[in-house]
N, C-alpha and C. Protein backbone atom coordinates (compact mmCIF):
# COMPACT_ATOMS: atom_id res chain seq x y z
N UNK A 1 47.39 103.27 63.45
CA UNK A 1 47.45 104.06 64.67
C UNK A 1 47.42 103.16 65.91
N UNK A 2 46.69 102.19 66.41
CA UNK A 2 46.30 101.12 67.16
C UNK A 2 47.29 100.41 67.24
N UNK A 3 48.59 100.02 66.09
CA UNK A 3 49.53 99.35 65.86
C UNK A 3 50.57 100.27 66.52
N UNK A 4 50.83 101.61 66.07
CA UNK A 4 51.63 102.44 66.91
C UNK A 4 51.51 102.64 68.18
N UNK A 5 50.22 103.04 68.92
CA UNK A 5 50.04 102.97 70.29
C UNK A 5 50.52 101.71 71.01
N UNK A 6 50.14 100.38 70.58
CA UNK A 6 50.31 99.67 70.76
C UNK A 6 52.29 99.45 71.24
N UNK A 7 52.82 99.30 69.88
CA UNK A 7 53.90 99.48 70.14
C UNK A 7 55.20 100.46 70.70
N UNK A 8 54.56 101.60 71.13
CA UNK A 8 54.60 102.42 71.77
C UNK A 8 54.84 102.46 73.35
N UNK A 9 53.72 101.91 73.76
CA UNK A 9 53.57 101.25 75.06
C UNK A 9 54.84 99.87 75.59
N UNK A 10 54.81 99.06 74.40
CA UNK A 10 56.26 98.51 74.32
C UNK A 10 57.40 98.86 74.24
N UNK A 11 57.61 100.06 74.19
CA UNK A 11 58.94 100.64 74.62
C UNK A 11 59.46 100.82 72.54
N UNK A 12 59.08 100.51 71.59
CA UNK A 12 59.54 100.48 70.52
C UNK A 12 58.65 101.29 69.35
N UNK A 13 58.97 101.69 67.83
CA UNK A 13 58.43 102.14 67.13
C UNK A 13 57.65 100.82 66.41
N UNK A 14 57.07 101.27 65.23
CA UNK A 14 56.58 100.36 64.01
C UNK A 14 58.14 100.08 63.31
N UNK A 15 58.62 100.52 63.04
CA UNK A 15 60.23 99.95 62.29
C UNK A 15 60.94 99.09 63.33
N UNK A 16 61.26 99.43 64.50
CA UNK A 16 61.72 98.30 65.44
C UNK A 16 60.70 97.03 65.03
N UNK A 17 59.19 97.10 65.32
CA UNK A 17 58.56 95.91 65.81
C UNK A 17 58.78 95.06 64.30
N UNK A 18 58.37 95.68 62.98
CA UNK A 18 58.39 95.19 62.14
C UNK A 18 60.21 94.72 61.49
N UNK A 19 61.24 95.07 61.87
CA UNK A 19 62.87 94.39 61.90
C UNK A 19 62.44 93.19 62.81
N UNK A 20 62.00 93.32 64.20
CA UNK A 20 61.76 92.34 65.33
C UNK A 20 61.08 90.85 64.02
N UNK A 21 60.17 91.11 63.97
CA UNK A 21 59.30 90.28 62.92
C UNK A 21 60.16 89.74 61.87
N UNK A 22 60.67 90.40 60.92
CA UNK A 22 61.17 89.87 60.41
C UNK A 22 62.78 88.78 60.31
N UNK A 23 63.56 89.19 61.48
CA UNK A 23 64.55 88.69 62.02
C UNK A 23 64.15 87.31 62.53
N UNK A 24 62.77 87.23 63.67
CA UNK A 24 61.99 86.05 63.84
C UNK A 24 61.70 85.34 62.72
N UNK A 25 61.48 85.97 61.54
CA UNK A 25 60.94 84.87 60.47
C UNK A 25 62.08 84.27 59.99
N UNK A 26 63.61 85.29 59.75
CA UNK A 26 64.71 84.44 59.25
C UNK A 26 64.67 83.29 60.23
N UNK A 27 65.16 83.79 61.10
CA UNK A 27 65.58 82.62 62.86
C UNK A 27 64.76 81.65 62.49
N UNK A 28 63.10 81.44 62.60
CA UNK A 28 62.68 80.06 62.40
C UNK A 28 62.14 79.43 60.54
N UNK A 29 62.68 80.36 59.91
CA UNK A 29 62.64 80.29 58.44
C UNK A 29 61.16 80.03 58.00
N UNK A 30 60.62 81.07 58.45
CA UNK A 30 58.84 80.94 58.46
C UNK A 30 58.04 82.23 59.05
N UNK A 31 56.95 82.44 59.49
CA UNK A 31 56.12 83.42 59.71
C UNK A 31 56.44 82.98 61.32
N UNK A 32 56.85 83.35 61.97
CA UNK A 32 56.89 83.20 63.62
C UNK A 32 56.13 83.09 64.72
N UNK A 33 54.72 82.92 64.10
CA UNK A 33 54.00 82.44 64.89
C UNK A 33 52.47 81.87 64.08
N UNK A 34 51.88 80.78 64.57
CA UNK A 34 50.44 80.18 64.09
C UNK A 34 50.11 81.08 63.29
N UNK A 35 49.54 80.64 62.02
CA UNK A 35 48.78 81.11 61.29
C UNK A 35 47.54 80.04 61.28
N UNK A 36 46.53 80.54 61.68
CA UNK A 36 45.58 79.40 61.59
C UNK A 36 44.01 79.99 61.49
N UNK A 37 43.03 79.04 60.99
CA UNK A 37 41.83 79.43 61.29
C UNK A 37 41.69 78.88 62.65
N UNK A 38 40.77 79.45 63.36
CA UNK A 38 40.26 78.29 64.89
C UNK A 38 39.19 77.59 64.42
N UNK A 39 38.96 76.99 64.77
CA UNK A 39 37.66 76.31 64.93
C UNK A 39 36.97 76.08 66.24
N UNK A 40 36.15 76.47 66.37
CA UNK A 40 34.95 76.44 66.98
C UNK A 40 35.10 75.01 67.94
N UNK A 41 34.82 74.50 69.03
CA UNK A 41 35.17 73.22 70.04
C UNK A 41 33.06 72.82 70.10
N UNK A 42 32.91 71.11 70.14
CA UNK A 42 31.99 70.71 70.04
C UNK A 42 30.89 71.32 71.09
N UNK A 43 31.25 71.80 71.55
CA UNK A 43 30.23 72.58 72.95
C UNK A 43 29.86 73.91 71.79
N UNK A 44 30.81 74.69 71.43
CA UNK A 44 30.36 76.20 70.87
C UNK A 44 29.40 75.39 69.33
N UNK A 45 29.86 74.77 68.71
CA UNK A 45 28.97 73.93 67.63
C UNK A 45 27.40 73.83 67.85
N UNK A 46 27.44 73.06 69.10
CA UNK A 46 26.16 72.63 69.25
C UNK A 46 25.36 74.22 69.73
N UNK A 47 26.01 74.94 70.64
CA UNK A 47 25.33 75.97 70.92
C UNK A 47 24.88 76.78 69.94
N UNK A 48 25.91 77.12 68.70
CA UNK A 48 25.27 78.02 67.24
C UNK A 48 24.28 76.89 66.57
N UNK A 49 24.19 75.45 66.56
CA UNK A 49 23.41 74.97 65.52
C UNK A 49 22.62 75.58 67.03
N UNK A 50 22.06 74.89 68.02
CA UNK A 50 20.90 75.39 68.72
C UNK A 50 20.05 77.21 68.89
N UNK A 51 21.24 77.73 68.72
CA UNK A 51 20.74 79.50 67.88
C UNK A 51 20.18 79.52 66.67
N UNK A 52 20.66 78.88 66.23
CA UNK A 52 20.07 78.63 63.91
C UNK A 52 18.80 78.06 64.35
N UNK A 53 18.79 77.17 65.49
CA UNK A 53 17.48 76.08 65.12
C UNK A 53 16.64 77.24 65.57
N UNK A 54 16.74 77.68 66.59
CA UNK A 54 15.96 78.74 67.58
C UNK A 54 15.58 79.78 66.70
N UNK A 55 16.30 80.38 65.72
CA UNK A 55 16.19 81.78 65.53
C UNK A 55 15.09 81.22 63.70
N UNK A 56 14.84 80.05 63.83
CA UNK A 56 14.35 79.76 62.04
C UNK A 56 12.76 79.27 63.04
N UNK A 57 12.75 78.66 64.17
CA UNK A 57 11.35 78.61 64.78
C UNK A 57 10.78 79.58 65.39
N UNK A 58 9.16 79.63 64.79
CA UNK A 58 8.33 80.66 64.71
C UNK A 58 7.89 80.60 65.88
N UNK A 59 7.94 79.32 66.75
CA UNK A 59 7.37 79.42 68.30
C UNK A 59 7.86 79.61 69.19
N UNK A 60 9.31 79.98 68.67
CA UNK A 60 10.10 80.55 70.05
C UNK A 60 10.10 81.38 70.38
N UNK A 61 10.14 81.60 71.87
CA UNK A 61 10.24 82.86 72.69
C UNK A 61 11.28 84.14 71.94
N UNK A 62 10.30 85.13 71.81
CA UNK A 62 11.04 86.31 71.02
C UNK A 62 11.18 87.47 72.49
N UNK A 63 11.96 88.71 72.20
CA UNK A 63 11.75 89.80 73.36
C UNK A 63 12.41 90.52 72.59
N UNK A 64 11.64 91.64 72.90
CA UNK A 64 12.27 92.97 72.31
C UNK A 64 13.13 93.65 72.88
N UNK A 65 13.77 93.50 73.79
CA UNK A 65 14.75 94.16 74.39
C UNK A 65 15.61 92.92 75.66
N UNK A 66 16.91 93.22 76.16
CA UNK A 66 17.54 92.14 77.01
C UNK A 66 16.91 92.39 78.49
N UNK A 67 16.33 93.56 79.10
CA UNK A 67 15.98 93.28 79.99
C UNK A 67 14.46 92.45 80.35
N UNK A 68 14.00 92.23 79.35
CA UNK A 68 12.60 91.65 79.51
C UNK A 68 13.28 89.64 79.21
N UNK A 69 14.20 89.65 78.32
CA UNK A 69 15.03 88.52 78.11
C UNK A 69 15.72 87.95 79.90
N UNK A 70 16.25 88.67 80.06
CA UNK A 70 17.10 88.27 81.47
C UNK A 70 15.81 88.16 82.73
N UNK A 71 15.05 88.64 82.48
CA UNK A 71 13.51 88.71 83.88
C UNK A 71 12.84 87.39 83.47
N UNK A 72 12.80 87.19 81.88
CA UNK A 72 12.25 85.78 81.75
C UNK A 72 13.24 84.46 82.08
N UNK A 73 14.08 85.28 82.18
CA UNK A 73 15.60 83.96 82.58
C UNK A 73 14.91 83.62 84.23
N UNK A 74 15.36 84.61 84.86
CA UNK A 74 15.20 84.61 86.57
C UNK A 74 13.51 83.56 86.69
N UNK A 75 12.59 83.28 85.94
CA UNK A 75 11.42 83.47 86.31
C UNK A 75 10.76 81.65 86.32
């Protein structure tokens, strides 16, 4: 459904977009665009190991809700 709306809004059906697709895959004799995992950049790395470290220590600051979290930010 999300795929139809979608293409919808593009001026085309699901049978147009999916001919479109596949015509692209003859043309570059492949899937027509990246297939890839991402990976994560050394800044987002260090920030999840520093969440893992945080969230396995028992002396870290806990809060039960984000607004008591964000008041201890400001403070």
């Amino acid at each position: 459904k999300q795929c139809e709306d979608l293409y919808n809004e593009l001026g085309m059906n699901l049978t147009t977009a999916i001919n479109i697709f596949l015509r692209q895959s003859l043309r570059v004799g492949g899937i027509p665009f990246d297939v890839r995992i991402d990976q994560p950049n050394k800044e987002t790395i260090a920030a999840m190991l520093e969440a893992e470290g945080l969230a396995k220590d028992p002396n870290a600051k806990r809060y039960s809700d984000v607004d008591k979290a964000l008041t201890a930010l400001k403070e």
